[in-house]
C-alpha atoms as a PDB file:
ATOM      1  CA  UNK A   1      18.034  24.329 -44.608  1.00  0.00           C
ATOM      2  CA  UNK A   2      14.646  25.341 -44.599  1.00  0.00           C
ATOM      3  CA  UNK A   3      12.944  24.659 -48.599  1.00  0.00           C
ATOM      4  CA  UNK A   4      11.909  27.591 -50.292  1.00  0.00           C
ATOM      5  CA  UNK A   5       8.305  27.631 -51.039  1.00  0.00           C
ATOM      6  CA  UNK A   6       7.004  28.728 -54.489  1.00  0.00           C
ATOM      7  CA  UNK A   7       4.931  31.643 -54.534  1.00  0.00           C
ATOM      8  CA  UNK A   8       3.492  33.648 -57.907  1.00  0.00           C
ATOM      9  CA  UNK A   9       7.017  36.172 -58.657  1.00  0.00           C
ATOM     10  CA  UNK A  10       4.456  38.600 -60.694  1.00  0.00           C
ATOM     11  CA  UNK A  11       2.773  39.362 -57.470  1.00  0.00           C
ATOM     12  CA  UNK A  12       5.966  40.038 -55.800  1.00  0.00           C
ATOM     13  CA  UNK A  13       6.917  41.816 -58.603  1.00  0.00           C
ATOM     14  CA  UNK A  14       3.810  44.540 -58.620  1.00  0.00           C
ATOM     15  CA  UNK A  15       4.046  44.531 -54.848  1.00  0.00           C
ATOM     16  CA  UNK A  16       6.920  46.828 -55.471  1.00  0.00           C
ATOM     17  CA  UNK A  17       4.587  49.672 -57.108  1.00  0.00           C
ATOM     18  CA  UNK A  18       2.311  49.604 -54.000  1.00  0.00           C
ATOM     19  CA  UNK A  19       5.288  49.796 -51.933  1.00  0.00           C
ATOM     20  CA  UNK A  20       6.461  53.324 -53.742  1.00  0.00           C
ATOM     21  CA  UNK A  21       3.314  54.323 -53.129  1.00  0.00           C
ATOM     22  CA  UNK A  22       3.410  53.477 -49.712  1.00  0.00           C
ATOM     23  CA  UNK A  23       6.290  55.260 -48.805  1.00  0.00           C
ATOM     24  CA  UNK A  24       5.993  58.201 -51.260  1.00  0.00           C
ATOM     25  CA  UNK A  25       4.819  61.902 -49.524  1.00  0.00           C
ATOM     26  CA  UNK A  26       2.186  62.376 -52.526  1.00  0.00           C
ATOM     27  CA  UNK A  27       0.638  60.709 -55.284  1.00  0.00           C
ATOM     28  CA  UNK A  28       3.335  59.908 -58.567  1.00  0.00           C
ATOM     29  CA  UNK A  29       3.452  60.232 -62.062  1.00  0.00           C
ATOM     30  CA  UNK A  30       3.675  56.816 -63.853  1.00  0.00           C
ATOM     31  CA  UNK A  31       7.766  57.731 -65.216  1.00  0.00           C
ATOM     32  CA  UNK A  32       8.676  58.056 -61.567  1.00  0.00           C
ATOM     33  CA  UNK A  33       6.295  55.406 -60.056  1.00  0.00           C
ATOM     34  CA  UNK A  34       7.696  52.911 -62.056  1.00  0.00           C
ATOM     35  CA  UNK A  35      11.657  54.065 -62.137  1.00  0.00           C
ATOM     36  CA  UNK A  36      11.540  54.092 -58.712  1.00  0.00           C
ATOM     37  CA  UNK A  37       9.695  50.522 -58.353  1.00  0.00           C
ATOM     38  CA  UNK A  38      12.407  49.046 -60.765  1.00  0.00           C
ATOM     39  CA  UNK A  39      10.799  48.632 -63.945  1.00  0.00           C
ATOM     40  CA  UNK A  40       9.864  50.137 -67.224  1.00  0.00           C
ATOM     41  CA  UNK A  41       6.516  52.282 -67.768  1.00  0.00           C
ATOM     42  CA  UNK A  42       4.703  49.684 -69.867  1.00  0.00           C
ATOM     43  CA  UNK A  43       5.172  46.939 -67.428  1.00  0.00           C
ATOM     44  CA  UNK A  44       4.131  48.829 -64.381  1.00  0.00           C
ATOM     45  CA  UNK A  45       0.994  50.273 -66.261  1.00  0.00           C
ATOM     46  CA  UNK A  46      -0.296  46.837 -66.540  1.00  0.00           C
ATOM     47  CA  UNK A  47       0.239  46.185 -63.117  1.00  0.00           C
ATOM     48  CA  UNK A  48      -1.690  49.428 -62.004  1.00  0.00           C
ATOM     49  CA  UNK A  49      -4.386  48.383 -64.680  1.00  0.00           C
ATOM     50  CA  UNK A  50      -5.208  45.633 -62.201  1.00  0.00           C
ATOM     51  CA  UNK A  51      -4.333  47.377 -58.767  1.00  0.00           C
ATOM     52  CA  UNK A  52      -6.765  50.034 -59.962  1.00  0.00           C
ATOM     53  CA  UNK A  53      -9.755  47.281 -61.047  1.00  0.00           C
ATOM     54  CA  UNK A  54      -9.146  45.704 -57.276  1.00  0.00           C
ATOM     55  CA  UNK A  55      -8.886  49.461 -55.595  1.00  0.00           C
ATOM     56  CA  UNK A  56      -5.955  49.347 -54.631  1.00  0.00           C
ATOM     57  CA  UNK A  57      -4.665  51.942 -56.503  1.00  0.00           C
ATOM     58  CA  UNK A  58      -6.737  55.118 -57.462  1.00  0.00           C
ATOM     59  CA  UNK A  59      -5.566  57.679 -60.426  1.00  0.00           C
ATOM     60  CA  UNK A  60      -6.368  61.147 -60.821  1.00  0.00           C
ATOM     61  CA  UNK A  61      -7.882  61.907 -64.129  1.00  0.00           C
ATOM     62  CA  UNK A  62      -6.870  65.402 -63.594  1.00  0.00           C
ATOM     63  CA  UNK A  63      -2.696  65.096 -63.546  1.00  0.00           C
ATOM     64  CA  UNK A  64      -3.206  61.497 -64.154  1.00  0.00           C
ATOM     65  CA  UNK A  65      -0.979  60.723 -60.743  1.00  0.00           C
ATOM     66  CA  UNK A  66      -1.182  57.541 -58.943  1.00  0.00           C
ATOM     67  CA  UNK A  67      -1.859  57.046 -55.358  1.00  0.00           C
ATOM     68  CA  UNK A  68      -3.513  54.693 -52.957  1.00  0.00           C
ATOM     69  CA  UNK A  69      -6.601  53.399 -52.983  1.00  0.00           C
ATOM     70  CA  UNK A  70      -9.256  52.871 -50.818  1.00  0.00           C
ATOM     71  CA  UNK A  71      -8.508  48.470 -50.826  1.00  0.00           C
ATOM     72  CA  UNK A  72      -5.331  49.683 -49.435  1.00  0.00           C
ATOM     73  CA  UNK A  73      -6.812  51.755 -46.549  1.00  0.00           C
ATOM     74  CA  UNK A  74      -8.587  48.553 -45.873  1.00  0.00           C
ATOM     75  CA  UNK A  75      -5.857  46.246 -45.480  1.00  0.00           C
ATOM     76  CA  UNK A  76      -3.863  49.005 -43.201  1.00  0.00           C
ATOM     77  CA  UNK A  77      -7.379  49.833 -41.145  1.00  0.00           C
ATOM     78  CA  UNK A  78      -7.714  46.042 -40.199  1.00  0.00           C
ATOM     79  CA  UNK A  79      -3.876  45.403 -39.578  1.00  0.00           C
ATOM     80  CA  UNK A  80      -3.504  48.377 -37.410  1.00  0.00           C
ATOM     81  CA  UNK A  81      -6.887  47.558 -35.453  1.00  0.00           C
ATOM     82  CA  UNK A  82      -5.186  43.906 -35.130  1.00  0.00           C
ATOM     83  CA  UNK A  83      -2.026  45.143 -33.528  1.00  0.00           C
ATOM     84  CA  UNK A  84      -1.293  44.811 -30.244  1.00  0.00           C
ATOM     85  CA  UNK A  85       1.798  46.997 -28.660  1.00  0.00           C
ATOM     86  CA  UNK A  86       2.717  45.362 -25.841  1.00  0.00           C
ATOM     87  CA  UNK A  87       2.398  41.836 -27.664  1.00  0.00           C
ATOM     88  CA  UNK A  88       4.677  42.657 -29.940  1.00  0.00           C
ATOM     89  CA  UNK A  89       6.972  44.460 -27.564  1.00  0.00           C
ATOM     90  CA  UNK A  90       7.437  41.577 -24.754  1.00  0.00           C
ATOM     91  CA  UNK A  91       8.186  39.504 -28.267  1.00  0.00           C
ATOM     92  CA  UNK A  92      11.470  41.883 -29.119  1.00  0.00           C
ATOM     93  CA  UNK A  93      12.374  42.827 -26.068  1.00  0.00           C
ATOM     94  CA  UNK A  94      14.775  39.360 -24.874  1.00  0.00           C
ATOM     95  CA  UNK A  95      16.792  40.633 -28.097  1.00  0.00           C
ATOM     96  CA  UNK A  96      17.105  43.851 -26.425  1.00  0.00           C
ATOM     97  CA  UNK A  97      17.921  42.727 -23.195  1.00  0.00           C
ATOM     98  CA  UNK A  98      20.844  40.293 -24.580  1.00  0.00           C
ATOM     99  CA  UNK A  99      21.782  43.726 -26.709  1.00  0.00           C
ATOM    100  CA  UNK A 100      22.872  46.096 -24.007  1.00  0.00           C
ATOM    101  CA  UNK A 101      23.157  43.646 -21.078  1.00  0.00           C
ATOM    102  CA  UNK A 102      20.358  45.408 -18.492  1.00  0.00           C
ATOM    103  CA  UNK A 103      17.046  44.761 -17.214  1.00  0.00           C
ATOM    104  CA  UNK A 104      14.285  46.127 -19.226  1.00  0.00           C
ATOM    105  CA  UNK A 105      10.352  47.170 -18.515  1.00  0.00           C
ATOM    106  CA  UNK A 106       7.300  48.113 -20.529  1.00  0.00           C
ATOM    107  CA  UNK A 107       4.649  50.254 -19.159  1.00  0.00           C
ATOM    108  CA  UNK A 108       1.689  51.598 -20.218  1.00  0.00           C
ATOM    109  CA  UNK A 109      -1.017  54.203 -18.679  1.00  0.00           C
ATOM    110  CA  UNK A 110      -3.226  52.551 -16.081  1.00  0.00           C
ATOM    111  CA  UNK A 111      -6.313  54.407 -14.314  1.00  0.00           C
ATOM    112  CA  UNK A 112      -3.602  55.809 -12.037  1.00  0.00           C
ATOM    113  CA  UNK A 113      -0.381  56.363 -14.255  1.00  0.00           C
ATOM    114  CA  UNK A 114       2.418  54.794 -15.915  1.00  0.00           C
ATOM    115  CA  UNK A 115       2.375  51.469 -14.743  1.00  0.00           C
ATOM    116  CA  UNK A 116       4.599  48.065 -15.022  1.00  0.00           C
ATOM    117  CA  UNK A 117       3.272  45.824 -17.649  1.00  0.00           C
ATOM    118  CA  UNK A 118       6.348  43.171 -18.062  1.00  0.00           C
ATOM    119  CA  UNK A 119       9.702  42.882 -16.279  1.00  0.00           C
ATOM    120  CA  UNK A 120      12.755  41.313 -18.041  1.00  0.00           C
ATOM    121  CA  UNK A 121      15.875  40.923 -16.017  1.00  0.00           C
ATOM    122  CA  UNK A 122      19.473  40.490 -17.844  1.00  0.00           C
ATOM    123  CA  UNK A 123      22.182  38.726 -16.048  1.00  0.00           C
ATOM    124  CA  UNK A 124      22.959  42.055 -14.374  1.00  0.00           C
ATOM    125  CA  UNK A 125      20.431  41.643 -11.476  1.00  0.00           C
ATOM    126  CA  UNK A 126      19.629  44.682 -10.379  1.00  0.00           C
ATOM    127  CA  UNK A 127      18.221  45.053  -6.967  1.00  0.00           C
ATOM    128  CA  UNK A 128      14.958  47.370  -6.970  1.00  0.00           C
ATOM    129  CA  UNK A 129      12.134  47.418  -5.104  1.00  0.00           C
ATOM    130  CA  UNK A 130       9.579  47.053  -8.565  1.00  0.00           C
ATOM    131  CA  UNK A 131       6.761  44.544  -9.114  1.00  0.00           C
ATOM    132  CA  UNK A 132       4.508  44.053 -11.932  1.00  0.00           C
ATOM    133  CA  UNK A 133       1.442  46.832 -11.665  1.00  0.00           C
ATOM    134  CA  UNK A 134       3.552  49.626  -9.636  1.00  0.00           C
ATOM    135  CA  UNK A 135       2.553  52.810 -10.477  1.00  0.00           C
ATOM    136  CA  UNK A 136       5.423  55.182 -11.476  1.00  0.00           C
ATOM    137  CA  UNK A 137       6.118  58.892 -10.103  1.00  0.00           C
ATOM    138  CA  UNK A 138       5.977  61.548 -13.044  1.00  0.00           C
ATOM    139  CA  UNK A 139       8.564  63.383 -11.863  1.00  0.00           C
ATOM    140  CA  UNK A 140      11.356  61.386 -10.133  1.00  0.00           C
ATOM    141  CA  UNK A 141      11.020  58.357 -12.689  1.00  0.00           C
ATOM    142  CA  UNK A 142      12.335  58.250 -16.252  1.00  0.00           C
ATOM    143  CA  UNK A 143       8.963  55.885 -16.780  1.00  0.00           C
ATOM    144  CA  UNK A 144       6.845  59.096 -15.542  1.00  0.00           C
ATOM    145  CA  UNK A 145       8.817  61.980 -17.169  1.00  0.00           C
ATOM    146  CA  UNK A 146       8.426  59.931 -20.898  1.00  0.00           C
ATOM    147  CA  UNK A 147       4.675  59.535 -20.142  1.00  0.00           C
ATOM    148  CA  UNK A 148       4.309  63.383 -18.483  1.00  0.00           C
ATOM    149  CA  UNK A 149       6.684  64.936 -21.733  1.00  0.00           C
ATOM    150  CA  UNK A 150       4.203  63.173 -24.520  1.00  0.00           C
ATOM    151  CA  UNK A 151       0.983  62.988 -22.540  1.00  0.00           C
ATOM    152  CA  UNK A 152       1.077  66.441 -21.842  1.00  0.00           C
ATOM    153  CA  UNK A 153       0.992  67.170 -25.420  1.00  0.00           C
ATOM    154  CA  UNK A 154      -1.517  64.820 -26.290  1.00  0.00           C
ATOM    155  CA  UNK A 155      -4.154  65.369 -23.588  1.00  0.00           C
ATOM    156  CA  UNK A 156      -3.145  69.148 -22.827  1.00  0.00           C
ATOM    157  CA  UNK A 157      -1.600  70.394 -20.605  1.00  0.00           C
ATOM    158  CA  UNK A 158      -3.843  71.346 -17.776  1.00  0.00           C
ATOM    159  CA  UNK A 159      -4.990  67.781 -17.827  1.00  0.00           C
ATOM    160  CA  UNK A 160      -1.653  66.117 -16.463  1.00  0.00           C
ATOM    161  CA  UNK A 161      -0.863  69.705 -14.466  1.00  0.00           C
ATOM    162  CA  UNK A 162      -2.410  68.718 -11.081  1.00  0.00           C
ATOM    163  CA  UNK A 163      -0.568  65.435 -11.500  1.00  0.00           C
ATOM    164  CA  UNK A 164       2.508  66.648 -11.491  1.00  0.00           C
ATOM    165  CA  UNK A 165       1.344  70.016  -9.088  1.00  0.00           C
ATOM    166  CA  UNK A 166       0.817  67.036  -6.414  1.00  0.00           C
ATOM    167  CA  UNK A 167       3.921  65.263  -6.862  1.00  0.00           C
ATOM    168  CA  UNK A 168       5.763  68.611  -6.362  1.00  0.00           C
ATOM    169  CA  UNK A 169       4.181  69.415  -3.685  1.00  0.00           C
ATOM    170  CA  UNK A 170       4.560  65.512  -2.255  1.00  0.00           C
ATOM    171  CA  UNK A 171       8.855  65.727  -2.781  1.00  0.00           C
ATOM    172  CA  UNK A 172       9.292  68.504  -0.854  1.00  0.00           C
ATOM    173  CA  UNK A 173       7.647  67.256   2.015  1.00  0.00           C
ATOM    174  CA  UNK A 174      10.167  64.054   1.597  1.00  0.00           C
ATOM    175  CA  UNK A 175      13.635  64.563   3.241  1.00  0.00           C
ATOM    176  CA  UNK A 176      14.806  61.981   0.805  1.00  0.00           C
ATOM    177  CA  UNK A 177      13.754  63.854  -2.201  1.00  0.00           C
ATOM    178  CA  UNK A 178      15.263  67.065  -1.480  1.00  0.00           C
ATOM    179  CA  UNK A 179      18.183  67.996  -2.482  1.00  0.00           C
ATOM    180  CA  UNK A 180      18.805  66.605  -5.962  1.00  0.00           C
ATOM    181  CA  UNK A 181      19.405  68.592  -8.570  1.00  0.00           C
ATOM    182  CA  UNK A 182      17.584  66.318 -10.859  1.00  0.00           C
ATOM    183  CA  UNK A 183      14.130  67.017  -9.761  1.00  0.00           C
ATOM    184  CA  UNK A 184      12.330  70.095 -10.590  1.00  0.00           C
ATOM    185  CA  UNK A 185      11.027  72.097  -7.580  1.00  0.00           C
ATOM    186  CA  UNK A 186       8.491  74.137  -9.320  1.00  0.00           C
ATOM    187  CA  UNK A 187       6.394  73.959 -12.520  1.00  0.00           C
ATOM    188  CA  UNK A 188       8.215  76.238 -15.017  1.00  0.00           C
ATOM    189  CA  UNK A 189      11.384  73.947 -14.204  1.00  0.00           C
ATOM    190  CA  UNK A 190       8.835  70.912 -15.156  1.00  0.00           C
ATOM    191  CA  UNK A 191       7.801  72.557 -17.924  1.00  0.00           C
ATOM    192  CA  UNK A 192      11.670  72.489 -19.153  1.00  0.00           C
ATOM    193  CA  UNK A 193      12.149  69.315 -17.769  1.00  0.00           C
ATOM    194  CA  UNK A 194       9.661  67.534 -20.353  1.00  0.00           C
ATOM    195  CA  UNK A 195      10.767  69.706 -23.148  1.00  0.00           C
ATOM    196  CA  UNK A 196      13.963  68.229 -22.831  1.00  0.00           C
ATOM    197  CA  UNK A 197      12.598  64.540 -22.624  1.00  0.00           C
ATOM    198  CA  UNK A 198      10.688  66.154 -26.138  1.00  0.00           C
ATOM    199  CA  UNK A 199      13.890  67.305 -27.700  1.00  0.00           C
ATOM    200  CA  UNK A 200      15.542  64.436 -26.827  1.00  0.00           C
ATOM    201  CA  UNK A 201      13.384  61.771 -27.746  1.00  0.00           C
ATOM    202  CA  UNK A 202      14.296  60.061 -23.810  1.00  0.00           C
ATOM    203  CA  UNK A 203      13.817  60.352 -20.645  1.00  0.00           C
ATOM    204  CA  UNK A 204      15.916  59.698 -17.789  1.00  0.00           C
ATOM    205  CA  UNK A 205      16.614  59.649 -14.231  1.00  0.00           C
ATOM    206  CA  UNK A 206      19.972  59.186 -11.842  1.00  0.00           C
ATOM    207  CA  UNK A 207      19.954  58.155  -8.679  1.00  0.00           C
ATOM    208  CA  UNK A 208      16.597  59.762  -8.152  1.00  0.00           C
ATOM    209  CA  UNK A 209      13.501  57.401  -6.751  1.00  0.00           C
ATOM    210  CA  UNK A 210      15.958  54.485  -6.869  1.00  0.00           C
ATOM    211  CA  UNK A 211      19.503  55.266  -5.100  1.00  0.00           C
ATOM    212  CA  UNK A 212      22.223  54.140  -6.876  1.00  0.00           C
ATOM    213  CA  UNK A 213      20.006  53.369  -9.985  1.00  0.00           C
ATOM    214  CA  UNK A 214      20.197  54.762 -13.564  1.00  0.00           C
ATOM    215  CA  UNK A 215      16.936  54.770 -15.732  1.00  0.00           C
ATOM    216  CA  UNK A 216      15.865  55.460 -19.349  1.00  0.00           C
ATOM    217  CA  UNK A 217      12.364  55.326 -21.234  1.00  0.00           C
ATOM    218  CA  UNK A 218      11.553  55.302 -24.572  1.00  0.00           C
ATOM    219  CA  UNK A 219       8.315  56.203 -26.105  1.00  0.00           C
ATOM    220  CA  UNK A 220       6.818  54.075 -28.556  1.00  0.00           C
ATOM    221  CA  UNK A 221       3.834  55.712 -30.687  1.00  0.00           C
ATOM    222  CA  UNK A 222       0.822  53.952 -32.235  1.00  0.00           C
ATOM    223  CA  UNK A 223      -0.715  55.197 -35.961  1.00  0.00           C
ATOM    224  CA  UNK A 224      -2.228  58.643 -34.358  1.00  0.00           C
ATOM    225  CA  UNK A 225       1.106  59.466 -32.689  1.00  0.00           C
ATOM    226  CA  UNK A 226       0.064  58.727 -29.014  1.00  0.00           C
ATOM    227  CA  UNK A 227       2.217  57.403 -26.616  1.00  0.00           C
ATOM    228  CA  UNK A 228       0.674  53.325 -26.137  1.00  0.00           C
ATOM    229  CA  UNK A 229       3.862  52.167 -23.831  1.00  0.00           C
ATOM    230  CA  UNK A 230       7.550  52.816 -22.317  1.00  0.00           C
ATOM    231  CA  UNK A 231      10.229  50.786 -23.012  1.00  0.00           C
ATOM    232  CA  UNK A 232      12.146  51.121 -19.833  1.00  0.00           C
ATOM    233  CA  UNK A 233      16.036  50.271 -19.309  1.00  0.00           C
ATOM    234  CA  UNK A 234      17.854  50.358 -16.095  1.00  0.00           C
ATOM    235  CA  UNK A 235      20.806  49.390 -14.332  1.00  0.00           C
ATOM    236  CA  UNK A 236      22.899  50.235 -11.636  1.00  0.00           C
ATOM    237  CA  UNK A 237      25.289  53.306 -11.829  1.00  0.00           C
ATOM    238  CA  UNK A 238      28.300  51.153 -11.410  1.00  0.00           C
ATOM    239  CA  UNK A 239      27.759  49.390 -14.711  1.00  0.00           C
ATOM    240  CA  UNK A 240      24.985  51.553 -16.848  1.00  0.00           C
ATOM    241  CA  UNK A 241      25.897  54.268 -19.511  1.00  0.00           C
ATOM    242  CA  UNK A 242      23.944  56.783 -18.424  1.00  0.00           C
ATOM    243  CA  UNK A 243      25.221  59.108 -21.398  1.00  0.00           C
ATOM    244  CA  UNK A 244      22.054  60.196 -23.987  1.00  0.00           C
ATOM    245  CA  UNK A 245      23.879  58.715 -26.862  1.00  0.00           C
ATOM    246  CA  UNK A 246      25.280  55.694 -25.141  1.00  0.00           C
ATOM    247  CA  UNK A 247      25.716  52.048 -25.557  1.00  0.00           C
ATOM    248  CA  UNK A 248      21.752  52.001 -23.655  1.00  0.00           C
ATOM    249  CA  UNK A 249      20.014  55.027 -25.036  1.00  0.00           C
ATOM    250  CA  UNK A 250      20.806  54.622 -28.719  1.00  0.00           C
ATOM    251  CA  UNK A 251      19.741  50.827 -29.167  1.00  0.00           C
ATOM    252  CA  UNK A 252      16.246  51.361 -26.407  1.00  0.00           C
ATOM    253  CA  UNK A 253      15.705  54.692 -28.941  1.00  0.00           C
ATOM    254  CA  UNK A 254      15.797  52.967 -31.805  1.00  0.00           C
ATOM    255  CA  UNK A 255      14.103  49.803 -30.464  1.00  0.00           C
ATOM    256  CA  UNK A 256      10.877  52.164 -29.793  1.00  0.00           C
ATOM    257  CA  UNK A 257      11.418  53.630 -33.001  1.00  0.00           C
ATOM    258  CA  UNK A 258      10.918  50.718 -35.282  1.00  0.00           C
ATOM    259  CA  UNK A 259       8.474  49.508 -32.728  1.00  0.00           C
ATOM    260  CA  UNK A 260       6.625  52.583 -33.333  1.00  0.00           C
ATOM    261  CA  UNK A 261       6.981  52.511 -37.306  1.00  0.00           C
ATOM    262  CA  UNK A 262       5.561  49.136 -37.139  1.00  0.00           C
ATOM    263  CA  UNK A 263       2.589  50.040 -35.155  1.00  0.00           C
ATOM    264  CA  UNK A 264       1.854  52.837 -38.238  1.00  0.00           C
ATOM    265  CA  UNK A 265       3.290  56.040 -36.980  1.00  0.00           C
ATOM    266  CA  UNK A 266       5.365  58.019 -39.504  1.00  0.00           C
ATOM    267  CA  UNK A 267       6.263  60.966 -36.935  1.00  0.00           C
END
């Protein structure tokens, strides 16, 4: 067993108030700040005493609430400018992997779309045709739809449009392409497409760009709520839940989730 090392319990202890804080939608009176930190007024009044004389706390002297204070803005400032997304991705996503037994991908948006960053097969080879630094179609690729859905939003609209105008116009050109029912032929149906992905909080594809091949992507946020990288799951059809709530979506959706609420968003 690993020795517990001391530490000072009266820091840990007033940690709790900044945590309230932290968490709370809007600054607090001192009753609830402190009922809901675990401890009587008095005590956590001389905790804020000294939270306030090292800013980490502010009070209004108007309704005498408690909030946040700039020291605090510091600390999160140089932690978020310190965090890196697809660090801390590659170093969750073996756990993942192990979790729902497929091959997993992060991407991020290169120069010329969403592109493979890291590639982590389970013992469920699956046979693809992908390589670290492929681009990904928008439109026939869960990886592209996730980006195309949240980019769009971000960046406007008639940013991403001729993106996806070409690739439209690319697919029906391709006898291969035509004919599934899971690719939109025009742009109102892409327009419903990613508001699906939206509403969903997913994309996927089936047996689209890769035959016999079932995809997912999850989009994980950074502190402004912009899409920073696609965690990417997929399997063949054979073995994969492709259901929206299944035994792959749920776990990769909440994966990107925490990911996300570590990175600072609170969407």
């Amino acid at each position: 067993m690993v020795k517990e090392r001391a530490g000072i319990q009266s820091v840990e202890v007033g940690f709790a108030l900044l945590d309230v804080l932290a968490r709370a939608a809007q600054p607090l009176m001192l009753r609830d700040l402190a009922a809901a930190a675990g401890m009587s007024a008095a005590k956590a009044h001389r905790y804020l005493v000294s939270f306030q004389r090292l800013e980490l706390v502010t009070q209004d002297a108007g309704n005498t609430r408690y909030d946040l204070g700039p020291a605090a803005l510091r600390l999160g400032l140089a932690s978020l400018s310190r965090l890196d997304s697809v660090k801390l991705a590659r170093e969750r996503i073996g756990a993942l992997v192990e979790q729902i037994g497929h091959t997993l991908a992060l991407a991020v948006w290169g120069n010329r779309g969403p592109t493979i960053v890291h590639w982590e097969e389970s013992l469920q080879t699956v046979t693809v045709n992908l390589r670290l630094g492929d681009v990904m179609p928008l439109l026939s690729s869960a990886t592209g739809r996730c980006f195309a859905a949240y980019l769009s939003t971000q960046t406007r609209f008639d940013k991403i449009a001729p993106l996806l105008q070409a690739e439209l116009a690319h697919a029906a050109k391709l006898p291969s392409l035509q004919g599934h029912s899971d690719l939109p032929t025009s742009m109102a149906e892409v327009q419903r497409l990613l508001g699906e992905v939206r509403e969903r909080g997913i994309a996927r594809v089936v047996d689209t760009v890769l035959p016999g091949i079932v995809g997912f992507c999850a989009p994980v946020f950074d502190s402004d709520g912009h899409m920073v990288l696609g965690m990417v799951a997929l399997g063949s059809a054979a073995t994969f839940d492709p259901h929206w709530n299944g035994a792959v979506a749920t776990p990769l959706r909440a994966a990107a989730a925490q990911l996300s609420s570590d990175l600072g968003w609170c969407g």
